[in-house]
C-alpha atoms as a PDB file:
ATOM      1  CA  UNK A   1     155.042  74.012 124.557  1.00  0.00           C
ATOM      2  CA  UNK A   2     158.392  73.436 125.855  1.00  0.00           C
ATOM      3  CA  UNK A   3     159.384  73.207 129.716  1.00  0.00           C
ATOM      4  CA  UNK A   4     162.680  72.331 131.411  1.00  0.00           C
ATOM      5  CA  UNK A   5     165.712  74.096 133.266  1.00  0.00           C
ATOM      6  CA  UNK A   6     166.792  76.066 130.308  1.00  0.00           C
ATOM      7  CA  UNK A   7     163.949  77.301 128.022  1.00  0.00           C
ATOM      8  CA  UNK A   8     160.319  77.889 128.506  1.00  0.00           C
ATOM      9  CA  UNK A   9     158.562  78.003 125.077  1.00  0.00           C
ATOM     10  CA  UNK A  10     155.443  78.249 123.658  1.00  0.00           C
ATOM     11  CA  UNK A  11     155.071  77.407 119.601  1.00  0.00           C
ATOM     12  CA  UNK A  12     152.260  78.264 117.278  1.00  0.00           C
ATOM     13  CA  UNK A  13     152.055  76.522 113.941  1.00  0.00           C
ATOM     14  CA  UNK A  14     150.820  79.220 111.714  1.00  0.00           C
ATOM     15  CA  UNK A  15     147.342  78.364 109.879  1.00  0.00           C
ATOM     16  CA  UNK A  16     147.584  76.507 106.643  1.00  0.00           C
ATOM     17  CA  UNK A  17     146.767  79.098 103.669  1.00  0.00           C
ATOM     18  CA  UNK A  18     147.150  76.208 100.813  1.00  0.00           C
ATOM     19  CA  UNK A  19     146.071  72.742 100.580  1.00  0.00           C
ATOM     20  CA  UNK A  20     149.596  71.150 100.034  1.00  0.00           C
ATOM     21  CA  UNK A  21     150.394  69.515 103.428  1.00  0.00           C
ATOM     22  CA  UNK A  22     154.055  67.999 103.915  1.00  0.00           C
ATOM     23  CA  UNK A  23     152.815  64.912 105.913  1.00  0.00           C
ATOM     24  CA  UNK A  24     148.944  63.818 104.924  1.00  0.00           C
ATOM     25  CA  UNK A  25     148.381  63.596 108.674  1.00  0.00           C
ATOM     26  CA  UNK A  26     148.916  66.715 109.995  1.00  0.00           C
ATOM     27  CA  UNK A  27     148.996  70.247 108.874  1.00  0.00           C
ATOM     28  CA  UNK A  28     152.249  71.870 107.949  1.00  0.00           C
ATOM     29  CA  UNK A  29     151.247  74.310 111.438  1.00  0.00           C
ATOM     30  CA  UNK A  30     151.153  71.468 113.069  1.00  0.00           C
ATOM     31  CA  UNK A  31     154.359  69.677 111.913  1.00  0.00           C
ATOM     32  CA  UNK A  32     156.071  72.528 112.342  1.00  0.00           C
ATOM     33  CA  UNK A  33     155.527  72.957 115.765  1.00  0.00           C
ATOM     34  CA  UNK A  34     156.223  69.184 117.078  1.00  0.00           C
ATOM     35  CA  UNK A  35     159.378  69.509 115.041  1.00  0.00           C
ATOM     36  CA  UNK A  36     160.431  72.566 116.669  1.00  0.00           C
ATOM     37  CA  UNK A  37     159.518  71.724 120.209  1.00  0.00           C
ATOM     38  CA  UNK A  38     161.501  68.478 119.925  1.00  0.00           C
ATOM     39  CA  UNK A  39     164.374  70.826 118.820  1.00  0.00           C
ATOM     40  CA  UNK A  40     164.096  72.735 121.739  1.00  0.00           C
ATOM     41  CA  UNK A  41     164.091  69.918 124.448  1.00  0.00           C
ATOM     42  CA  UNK A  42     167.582  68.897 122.896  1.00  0.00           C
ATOM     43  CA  UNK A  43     169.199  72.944 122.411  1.00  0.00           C
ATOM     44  CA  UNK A  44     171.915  73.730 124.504  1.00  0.00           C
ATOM     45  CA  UNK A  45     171.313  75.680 127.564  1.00  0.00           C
ATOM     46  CA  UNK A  46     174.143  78.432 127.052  1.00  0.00           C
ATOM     47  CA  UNK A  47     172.502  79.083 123.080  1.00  0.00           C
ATOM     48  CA  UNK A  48     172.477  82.598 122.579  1.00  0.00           C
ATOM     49  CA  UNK A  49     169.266  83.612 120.365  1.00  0.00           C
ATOM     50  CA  UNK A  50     171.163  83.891 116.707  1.00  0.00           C
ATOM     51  CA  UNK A  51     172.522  80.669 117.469  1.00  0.00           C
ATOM     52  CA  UNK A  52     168.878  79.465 118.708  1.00  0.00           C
ATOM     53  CA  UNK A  53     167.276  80.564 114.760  1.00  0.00           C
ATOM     54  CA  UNK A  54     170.322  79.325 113.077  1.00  0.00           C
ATOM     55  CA  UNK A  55     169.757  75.454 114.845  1.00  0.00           C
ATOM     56  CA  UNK A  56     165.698  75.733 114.261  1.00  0.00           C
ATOM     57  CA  UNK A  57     166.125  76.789 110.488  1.00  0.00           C
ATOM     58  CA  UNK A  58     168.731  74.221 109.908  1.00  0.00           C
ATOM     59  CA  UNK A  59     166.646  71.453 111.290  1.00  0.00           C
ATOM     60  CA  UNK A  60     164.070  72.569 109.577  1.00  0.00           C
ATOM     61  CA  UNK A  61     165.922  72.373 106.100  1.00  0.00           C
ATOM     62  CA  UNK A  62     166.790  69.198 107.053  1.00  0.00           C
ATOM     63  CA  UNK A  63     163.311  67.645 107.009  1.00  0.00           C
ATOM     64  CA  UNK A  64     162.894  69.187 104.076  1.00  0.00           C
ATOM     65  CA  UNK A  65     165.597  67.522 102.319  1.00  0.00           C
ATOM     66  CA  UNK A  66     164.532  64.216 104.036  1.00  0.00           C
ATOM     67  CA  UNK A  67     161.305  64.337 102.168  1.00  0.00           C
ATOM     68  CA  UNK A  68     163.230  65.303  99.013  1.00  0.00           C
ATOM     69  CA  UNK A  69     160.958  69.113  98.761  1.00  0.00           C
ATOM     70  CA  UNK A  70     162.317  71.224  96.016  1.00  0.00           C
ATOM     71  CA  UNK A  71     163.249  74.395  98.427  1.00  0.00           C
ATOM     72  CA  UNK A  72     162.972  76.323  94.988  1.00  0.00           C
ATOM     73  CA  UNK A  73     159.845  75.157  95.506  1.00  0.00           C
ATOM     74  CA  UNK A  74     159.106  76.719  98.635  1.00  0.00           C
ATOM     75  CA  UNK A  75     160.984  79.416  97.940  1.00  0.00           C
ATOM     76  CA  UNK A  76     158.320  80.648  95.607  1.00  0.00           C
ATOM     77  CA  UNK A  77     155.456  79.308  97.027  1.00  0.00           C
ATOM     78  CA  UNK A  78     155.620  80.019 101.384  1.00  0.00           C
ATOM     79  CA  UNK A  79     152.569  79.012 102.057  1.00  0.00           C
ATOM     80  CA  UNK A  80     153.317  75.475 101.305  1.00  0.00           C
ATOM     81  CA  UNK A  81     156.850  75.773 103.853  1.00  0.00           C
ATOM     82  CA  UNK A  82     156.303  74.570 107.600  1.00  0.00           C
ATOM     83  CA  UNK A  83     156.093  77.742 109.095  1.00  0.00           C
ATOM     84  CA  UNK A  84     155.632  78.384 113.183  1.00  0.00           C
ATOM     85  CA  UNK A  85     156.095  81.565 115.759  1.00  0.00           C
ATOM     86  CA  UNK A  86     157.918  81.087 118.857  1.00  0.00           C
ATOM     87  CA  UNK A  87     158.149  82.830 122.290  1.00  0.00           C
ATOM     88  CA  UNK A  88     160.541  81.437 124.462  1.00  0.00           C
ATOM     89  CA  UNK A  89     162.509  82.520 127.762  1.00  0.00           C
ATOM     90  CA  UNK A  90     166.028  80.975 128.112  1.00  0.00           C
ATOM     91  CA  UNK A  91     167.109  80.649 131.998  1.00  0.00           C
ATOM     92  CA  UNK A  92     170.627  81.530 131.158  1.00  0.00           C
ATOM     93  CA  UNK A  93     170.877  84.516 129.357  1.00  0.00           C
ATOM     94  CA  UNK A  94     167.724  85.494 130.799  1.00  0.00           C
ATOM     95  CA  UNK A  95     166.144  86.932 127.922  1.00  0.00           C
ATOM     96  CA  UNK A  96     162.924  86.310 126.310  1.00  0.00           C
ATOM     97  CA  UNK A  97     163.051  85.756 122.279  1.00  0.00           C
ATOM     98  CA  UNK A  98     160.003  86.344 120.166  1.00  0.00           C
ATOM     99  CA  UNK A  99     160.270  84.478 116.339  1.00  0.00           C
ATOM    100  CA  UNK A 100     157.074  85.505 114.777  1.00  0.00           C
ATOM    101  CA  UNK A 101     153.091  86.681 116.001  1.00  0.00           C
ATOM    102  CA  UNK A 102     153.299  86.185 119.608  1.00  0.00           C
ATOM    103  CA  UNK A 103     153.132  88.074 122.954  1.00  0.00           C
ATOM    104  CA  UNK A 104     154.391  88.261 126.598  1.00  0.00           C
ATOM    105  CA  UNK A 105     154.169  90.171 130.320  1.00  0.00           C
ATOM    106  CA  UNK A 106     157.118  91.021 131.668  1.00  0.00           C
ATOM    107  CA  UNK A 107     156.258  92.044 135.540  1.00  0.00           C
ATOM    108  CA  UNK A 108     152.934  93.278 134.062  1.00  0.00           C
ATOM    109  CA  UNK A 109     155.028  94.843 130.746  1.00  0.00           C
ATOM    110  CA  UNK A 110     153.317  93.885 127.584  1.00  0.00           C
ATOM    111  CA  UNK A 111     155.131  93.177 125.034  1.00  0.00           C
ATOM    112  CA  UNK A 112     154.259  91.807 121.398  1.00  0.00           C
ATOM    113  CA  UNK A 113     155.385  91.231 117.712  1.00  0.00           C
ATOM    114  CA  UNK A 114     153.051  91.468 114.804  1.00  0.00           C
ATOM    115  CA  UNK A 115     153.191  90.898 111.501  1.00  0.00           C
ATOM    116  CA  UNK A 116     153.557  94.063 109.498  1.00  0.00           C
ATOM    117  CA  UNK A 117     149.974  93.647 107.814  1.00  0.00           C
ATOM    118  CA  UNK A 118     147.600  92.024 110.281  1.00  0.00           C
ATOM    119  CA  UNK A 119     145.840  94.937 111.182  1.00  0.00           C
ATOM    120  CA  UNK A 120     145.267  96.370 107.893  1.00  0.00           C
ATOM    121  CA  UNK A 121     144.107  92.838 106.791  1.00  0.00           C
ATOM    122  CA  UNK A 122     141.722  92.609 110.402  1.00  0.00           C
ATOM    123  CA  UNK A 123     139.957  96.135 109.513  1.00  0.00           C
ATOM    124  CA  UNK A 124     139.243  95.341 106.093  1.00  0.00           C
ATOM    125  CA  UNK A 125     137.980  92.143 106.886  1.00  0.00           C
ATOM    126  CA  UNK A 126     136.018  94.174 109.423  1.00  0.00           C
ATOM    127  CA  UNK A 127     134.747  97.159 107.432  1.00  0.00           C
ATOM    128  CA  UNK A 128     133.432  94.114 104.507  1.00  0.00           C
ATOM    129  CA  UNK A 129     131.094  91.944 107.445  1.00  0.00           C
ATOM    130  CA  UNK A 130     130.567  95.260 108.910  1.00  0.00           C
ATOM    131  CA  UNK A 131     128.852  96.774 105.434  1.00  0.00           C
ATOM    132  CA  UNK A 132     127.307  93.225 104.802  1.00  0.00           C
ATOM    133  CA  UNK A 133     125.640  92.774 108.218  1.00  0.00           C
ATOM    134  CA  UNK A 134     123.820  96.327 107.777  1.00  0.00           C
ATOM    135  CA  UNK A 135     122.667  94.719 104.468  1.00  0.00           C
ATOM    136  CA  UNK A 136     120.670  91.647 105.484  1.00  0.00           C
ATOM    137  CA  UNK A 137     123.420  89.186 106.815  1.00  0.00           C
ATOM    138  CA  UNK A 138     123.456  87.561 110.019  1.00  0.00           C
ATOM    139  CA  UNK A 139     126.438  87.040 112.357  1.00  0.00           C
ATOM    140  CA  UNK A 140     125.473  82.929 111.833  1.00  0.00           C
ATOM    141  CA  UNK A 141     126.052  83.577 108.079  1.00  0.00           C
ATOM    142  CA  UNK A 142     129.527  84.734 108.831  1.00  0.00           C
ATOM    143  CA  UNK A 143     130.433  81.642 111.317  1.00  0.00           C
ATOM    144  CA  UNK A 144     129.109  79.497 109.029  1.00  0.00           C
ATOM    145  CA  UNK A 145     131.089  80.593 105.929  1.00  0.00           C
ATOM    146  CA  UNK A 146     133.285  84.106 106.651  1.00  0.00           C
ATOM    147  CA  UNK A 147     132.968  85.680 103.614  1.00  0.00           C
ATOM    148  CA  UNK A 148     135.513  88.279 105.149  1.00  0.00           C
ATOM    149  CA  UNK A 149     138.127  85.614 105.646  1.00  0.00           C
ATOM    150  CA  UNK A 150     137.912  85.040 101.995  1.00  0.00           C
ATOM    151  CA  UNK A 151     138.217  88.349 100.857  1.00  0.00           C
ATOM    152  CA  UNK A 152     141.443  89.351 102.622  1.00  0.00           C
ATOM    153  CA  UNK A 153     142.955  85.865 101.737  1.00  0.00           C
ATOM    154  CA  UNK A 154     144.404  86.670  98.759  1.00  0.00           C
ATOM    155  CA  UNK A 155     146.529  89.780 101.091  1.00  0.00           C
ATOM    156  CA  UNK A 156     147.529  87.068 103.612  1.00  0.00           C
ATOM    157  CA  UNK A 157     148.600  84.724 100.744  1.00  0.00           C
ATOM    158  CA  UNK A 158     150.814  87.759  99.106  1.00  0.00           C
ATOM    159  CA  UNK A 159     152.112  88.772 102.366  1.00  0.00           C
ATOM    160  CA  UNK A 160     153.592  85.607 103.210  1.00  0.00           C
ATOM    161  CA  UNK A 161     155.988  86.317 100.370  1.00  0.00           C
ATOM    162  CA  UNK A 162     157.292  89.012 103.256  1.00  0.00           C
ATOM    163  CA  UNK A 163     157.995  86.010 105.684  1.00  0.00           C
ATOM    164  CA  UNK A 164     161.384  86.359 106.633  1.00  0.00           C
ATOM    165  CA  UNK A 165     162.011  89.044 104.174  1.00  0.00           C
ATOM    166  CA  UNK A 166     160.273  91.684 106.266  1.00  0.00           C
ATOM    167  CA  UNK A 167     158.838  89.834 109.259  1.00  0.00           C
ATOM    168  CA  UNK A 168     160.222  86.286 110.725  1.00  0.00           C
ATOM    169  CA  UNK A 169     158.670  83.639 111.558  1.00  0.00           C
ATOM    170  CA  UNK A 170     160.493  79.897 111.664  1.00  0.00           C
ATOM    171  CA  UNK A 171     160.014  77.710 108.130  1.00  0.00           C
ATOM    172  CA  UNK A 172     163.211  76.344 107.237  1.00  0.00           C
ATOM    173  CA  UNK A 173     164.546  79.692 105.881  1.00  0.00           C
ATOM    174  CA  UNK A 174     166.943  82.372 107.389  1.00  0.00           C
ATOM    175  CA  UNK A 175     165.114  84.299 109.933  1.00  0.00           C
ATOM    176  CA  UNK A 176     164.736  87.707 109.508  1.00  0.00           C
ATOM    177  CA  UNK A 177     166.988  89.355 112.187  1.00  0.00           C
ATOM    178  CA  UNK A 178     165.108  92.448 112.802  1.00  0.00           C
ATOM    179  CA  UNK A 179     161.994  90.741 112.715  1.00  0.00           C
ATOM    180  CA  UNK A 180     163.128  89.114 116.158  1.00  0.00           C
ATOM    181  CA  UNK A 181     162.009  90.573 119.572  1.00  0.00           C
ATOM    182  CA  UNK A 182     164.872  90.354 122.562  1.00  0.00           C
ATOM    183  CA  UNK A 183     163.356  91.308 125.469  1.00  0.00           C
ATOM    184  CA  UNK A 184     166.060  91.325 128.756  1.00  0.00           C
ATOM    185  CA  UNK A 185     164.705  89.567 132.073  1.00  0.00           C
ATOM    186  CA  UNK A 186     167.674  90.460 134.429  1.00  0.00           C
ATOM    187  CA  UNK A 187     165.936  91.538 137.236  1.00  0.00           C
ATOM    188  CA  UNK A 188     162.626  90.273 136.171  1.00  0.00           C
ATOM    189  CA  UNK A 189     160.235  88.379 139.238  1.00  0.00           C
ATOM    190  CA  UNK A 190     157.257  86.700 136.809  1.00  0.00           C
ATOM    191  CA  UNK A 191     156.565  86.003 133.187  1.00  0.00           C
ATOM    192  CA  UNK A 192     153.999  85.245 131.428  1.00  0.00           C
ATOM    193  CA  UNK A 193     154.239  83.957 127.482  1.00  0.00           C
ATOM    194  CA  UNK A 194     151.198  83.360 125.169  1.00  0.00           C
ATOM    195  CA  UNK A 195     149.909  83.149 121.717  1.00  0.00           C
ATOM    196  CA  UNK A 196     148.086  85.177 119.742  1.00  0.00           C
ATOM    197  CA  UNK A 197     145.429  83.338 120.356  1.00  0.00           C
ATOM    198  CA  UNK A 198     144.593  85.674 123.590  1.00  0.00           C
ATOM    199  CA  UNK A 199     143.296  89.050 122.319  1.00  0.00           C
ATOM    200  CA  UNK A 200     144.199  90.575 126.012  1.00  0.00           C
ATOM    201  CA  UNK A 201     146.823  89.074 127.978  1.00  0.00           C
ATOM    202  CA  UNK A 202     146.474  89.361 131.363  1.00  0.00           C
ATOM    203  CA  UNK A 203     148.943  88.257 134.440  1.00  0.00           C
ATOM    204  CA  UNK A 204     146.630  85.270 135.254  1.00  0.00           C
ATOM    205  CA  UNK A 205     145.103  82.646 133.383  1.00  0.00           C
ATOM    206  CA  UNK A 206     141.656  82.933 134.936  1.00  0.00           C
ATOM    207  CA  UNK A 207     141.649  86.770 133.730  1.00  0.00           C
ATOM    208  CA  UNK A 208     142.801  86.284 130.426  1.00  0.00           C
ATOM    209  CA  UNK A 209     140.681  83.450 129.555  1.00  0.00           C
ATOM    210  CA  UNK A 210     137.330  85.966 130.818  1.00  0.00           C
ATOM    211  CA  UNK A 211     138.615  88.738 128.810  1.00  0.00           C
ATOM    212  CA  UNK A 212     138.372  86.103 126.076  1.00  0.00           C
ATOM    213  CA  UNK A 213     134.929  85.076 127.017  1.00  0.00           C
ATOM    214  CA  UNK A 214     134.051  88.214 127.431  1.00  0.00           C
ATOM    215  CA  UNK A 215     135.222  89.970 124.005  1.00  0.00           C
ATOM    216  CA  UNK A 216     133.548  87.017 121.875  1.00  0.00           C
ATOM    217  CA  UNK A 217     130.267  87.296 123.664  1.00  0.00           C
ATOM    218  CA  UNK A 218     129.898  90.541 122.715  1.00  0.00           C
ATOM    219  CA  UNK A 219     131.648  90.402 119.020  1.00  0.00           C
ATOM    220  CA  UNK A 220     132.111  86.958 117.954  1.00  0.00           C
ATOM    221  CA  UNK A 221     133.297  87.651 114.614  1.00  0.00           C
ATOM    222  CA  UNK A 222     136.208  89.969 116.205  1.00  0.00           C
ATOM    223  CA  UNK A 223     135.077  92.773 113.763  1.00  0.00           C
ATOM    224  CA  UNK A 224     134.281  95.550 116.699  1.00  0.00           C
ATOM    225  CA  UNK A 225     136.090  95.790 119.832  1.00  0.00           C
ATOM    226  CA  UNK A 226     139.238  93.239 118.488  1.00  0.00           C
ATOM    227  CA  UNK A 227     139.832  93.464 114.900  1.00  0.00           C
ATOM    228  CA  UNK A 228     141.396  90.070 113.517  1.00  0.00           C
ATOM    229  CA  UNK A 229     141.270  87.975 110.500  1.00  0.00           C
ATOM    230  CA  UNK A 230     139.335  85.641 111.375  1.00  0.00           C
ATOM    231  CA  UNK A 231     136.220  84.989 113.927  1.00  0.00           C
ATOM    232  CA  UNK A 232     134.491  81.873 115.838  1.00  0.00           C
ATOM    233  CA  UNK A 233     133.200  79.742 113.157  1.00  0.00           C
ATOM    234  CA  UNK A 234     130.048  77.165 114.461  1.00  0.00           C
ATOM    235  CA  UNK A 235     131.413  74.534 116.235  1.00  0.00           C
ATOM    236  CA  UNK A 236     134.264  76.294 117.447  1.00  0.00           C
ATOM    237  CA  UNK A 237     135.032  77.847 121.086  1.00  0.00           C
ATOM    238  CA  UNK A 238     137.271  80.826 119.820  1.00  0.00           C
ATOM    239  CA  UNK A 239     138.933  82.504 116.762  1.00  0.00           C
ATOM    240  CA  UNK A 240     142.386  80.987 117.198  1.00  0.00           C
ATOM    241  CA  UNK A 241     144.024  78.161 119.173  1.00  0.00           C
ATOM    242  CA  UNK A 242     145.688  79.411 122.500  1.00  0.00           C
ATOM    243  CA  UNK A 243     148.744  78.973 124.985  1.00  0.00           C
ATOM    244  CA  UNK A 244     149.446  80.664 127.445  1.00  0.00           C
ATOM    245  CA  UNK A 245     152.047  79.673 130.534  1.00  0.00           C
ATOM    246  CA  UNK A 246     153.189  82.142 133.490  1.00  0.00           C
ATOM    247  CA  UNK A 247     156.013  81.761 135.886  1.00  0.00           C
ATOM    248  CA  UNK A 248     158.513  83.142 138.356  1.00  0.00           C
ATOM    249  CA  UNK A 249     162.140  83.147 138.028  1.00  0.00           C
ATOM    250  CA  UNK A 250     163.304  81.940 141.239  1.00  0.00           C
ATOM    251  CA  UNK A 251     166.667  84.082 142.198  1.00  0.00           C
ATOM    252  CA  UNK A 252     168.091  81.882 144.476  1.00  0.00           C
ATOM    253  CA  UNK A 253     167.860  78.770 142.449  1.00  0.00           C
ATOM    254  CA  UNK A 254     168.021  80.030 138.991  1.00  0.00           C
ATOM    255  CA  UNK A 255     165.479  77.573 138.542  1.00  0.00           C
ATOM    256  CA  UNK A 256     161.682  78.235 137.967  1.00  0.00           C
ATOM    257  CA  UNK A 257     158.560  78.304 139.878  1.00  0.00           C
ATOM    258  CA  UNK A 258     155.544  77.085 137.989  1.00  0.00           C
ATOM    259  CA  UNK A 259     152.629  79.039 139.009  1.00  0.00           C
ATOM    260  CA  UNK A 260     149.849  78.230 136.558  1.00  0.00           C
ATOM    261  CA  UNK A 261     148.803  75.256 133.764  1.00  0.00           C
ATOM    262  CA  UNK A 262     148.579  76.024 130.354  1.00  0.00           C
ATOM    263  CA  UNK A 263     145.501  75.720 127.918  1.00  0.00           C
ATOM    264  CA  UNK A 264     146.257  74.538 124.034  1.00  0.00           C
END
């Protein structure tokens, strides 16, 4: 998460679907992220949001020529690039940007941007634990190994061929333009931005975090009242990391007042 006097962001590293990691300490999700928050404390304040992409993907190609990666490589193969959605809110064009799977309340407006074939992914996922639960499986069998994950993973792998082709996410490629959400603030009083970690966003923390509670209590594996590719596997607290951040534009200022923490 980024927060200063220009830009408010919050950036989710997408989950690795391969093995091949850039740096052996970290995920490529992970990379990506600390590389692009670092690039955001040091973008210029009056950055419109095609010049905003254009200075995330360069730096981004960058690192990968530093490491020497063959970006025919990657190219081919995205599921190996460093690959990260963004939300973010710049203070002076007062705008909100979303890069990727990510969401945001705009004076209690939702507004999100998912990929193309999430849901189509989610209720297949769903309709395969659904059948196999009816025939002798257990919920625990499913957080212990999701057999569902593994079935549509072969439809997430081929639709990351579509990343930045026909949705955009940031990886060190040109971002696909109308993949990219501009949402105007102008006369807007309170934001909030989150990931897509929170299945129902809601104007506080507090709330959203109980609708969270509250959803995987009742349908851990998100196969019934949320449909999403993955669920809560054992040892885990939820089906996806989370951010979330809310705040008020102060009009006189033009600076911001922070109203809540964050959770990551």
């Amino acid at each position: 998460m980024v927060v200063n006097e220009n830009f408010v962001a919050v950036i989710d590293g997408s989950t690795s679907k391969s093995a091949v990691q850039i740096s052996p300490e970290k995920s490529n999700g992970r990379l990506a992220m600390e590389l692009i928050h670092d690039m955001i404390t040091e973008m210029p304040s009056q950055i419109n949001c095609e010049g905003f992409c254009r200075v995330i993907t360069e730096g981004l190609q960058e690192f990968y020529d530093y490491k020497g990666i063959d970006i025919q490589h990657l190219k081919d193969h995205p599921t190996e690039r460093l690959t990260a959605s963004c939300i973010v809110y710049s203070a002076f064009h007062q705008e909100v940007w979303m890069i990727g799977d990510c969401q945001c309340l705009v004076d209690g407006v939702f507004y999100d941007n998912p990929k193309p074939s999430e849901e189509v992914n989610a209720k297949k996922r769903s309709a395969f634990i659904k059948d196999a639960l009816v025939n002798g499986k257990t919920t625990e069998d499913f957080q212990t190994k999701d057999e569902g994950r593994l079935l549509i993973l072969p439809d997430i792998i081929a639709g990351c061929q579509l990343q930045n082709v026909t949705y955009a996410v940031f990886d060190g490629f040109p971002v696909y333009k109308d993949g990219v959400r501009m949402i105007p603030c102008k006369d807007s009083k309170e934001i909030v931005l989150a990931s897509d970690g929170y299945p129902f966003l809601k104007n506080t923390l507090a709330d959203s975090e109980q609708a969270l509670k509250d959803l995987l209590a009742d349908d851990p594996l998100c196969i019934e009242k949320f449909f999403a590719t993955k669920g809560v596997m054992k040892g885990n607290v939820s089906f996806d990391d989370r951010t979330y951040i809310r705040f008020r534009i102060g009009k006189e200022s033009g600076r911001f007042g922070w109203l809540r923490r964050w959770i990551s």
